[in-house]
C-alpha atoms as a PDB file:
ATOM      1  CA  UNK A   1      50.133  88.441 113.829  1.00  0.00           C
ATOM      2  CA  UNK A   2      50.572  86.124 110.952  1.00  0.00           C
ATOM      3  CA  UNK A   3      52.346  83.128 111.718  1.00  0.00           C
ATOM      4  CA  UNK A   4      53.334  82.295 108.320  1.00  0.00           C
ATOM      5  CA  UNK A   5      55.617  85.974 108.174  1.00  0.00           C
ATOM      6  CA  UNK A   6      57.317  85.477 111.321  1.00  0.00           C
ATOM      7  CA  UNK A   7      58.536  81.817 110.099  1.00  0.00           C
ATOM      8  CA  UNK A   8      60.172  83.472 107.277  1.00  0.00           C
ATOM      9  CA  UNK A   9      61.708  85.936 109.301  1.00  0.00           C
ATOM     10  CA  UNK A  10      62.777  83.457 111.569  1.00  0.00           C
ATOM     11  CA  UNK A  11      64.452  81.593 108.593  1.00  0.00           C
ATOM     12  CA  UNK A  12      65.755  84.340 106.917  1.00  0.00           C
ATOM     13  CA  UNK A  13      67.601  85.369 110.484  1.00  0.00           C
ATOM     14  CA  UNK A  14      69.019  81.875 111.238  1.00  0.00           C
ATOM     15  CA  UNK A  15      70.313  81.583 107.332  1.00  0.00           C
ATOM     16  CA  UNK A  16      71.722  85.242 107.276  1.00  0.00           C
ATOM     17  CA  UNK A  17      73.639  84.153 111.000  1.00  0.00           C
ATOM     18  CA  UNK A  18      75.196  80.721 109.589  1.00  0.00           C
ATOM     19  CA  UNK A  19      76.486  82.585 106.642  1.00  0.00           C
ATOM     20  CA  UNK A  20      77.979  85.100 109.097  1.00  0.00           C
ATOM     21  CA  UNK A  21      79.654  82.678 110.975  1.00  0.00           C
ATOM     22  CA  UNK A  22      80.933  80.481 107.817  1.00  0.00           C
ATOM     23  CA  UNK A  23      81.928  82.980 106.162  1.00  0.00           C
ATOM     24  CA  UNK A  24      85.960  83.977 106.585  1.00  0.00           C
ATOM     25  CA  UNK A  25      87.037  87.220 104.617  1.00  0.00           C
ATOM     26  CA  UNK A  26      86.505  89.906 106.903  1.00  0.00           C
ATOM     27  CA  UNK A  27      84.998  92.329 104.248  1.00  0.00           C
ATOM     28  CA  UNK A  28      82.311  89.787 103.609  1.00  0.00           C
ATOM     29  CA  UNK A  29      81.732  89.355 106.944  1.00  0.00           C
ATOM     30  CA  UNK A  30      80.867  92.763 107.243  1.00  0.00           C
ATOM     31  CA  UNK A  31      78.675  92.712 104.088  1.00  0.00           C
ATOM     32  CA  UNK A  32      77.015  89.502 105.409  1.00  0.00           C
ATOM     33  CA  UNK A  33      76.519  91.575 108.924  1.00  0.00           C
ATOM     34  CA  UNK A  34      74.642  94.185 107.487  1.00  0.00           C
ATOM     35  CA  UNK A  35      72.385  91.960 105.440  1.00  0.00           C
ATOM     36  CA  UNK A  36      71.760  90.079 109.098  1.00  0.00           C
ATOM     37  CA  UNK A  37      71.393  93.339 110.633  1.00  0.00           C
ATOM     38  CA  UNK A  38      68.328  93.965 108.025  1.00  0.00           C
ATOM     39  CA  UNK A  39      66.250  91.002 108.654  1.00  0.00           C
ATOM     40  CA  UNK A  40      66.753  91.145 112.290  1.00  0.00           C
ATOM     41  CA  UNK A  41      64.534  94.830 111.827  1.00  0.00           C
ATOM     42  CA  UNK A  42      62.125  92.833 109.404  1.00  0.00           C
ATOM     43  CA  UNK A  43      62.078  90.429 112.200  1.00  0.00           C
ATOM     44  CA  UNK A  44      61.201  93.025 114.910  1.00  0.00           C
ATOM     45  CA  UNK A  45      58.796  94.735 112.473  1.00  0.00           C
ATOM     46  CA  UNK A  46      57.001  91.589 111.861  1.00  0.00           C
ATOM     47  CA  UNK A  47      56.343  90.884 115.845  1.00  0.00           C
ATOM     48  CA  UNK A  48      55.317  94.326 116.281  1.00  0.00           C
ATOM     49  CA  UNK A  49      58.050  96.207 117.771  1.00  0.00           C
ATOM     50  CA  UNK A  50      59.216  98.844 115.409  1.00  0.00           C
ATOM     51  CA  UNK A  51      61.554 100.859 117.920  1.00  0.00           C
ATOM     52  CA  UNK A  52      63.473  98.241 118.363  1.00  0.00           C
ATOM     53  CA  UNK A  53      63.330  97.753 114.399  1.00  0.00           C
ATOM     54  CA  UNK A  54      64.605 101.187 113.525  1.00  0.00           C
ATOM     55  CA  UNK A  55      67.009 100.840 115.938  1.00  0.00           C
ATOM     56  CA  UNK A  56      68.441  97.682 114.388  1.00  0.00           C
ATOM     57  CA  UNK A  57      68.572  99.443 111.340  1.00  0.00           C
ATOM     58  CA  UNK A  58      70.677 102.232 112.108  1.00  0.00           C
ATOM     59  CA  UNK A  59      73.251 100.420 114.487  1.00  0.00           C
ATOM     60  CA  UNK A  60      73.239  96.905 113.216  1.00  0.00           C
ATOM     61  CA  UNK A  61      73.009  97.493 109.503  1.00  0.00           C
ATOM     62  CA  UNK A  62      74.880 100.604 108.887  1.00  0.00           C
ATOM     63  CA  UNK A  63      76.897 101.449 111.903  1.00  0.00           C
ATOM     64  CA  UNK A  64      78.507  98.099 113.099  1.00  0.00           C
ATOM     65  CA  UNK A  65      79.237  97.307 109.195  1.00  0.00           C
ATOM     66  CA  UNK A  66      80.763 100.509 108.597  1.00  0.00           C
ATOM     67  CA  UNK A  67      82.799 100.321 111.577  1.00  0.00           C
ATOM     68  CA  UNK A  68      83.780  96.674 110.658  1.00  0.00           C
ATOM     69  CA  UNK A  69      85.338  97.733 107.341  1.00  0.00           C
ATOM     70  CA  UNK A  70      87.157 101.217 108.803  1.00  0.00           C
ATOM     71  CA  UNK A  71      88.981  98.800 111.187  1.00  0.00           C
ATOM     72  CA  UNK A  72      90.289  96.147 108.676  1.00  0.00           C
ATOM     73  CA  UNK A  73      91.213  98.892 106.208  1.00  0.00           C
ATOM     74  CA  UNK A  74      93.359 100.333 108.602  1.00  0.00           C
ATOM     75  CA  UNK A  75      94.824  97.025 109.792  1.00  0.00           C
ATOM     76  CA  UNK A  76      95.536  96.540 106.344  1.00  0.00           C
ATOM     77  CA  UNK A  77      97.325 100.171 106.445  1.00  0.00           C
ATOM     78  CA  UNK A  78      99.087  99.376 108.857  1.00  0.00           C
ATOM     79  CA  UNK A  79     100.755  95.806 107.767  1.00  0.00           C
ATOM     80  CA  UNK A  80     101.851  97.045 104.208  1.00  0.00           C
ATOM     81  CA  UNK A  81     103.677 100.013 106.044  1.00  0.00           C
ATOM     82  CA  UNK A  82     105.483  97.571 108.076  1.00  0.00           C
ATOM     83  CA  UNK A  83     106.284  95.144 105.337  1.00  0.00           C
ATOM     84  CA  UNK A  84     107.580  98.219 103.590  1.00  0.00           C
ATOM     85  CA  UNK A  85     109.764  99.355 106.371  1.00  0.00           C
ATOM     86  CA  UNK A  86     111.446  95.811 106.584  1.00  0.00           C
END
């Protein structure tokens, strides 16, 4: 295992998680979830598990994302039919 790699994982993971959490606009949230959700596989592909990796990938990148934005675009639906109803 190369050291070096999994420090740069490592970073890339805690620098991908403190933009997630500073960052307010849902939609970029979402955006800065699935970019997150991508090094976390790199991360589990550099310490040798790449199960876990693929499965990162399909939940955490695509999945969880996609569901993110679905729910705020309806949200969204949902206050502009009630502002229009008022």
């Amino acid at each position: 295992m190369d050291d070096p790699l999994v420090v740069v994982a490592l970073l890339l993971v805690a620098a991908c998680a403190t933009v997630a959490v500073a960052v307010r606009e849902p939609e970029r949230q979402a955006l800065v979830l699935a970019v997150l959700g991508t090094t976390l596989a790199v991360l589990f592909t550099v310490l040798q598990a790449p199960d876990v990796g693929l499965s990162q990938l399909a939940v955490g990148s695509a999945l969880t994302p996609l569901l993110l934005l679905l729910s705020v675009r309806k949200v969204r639906r949902r206050g502009r039919k009630k502002d229009k109803a008022r």
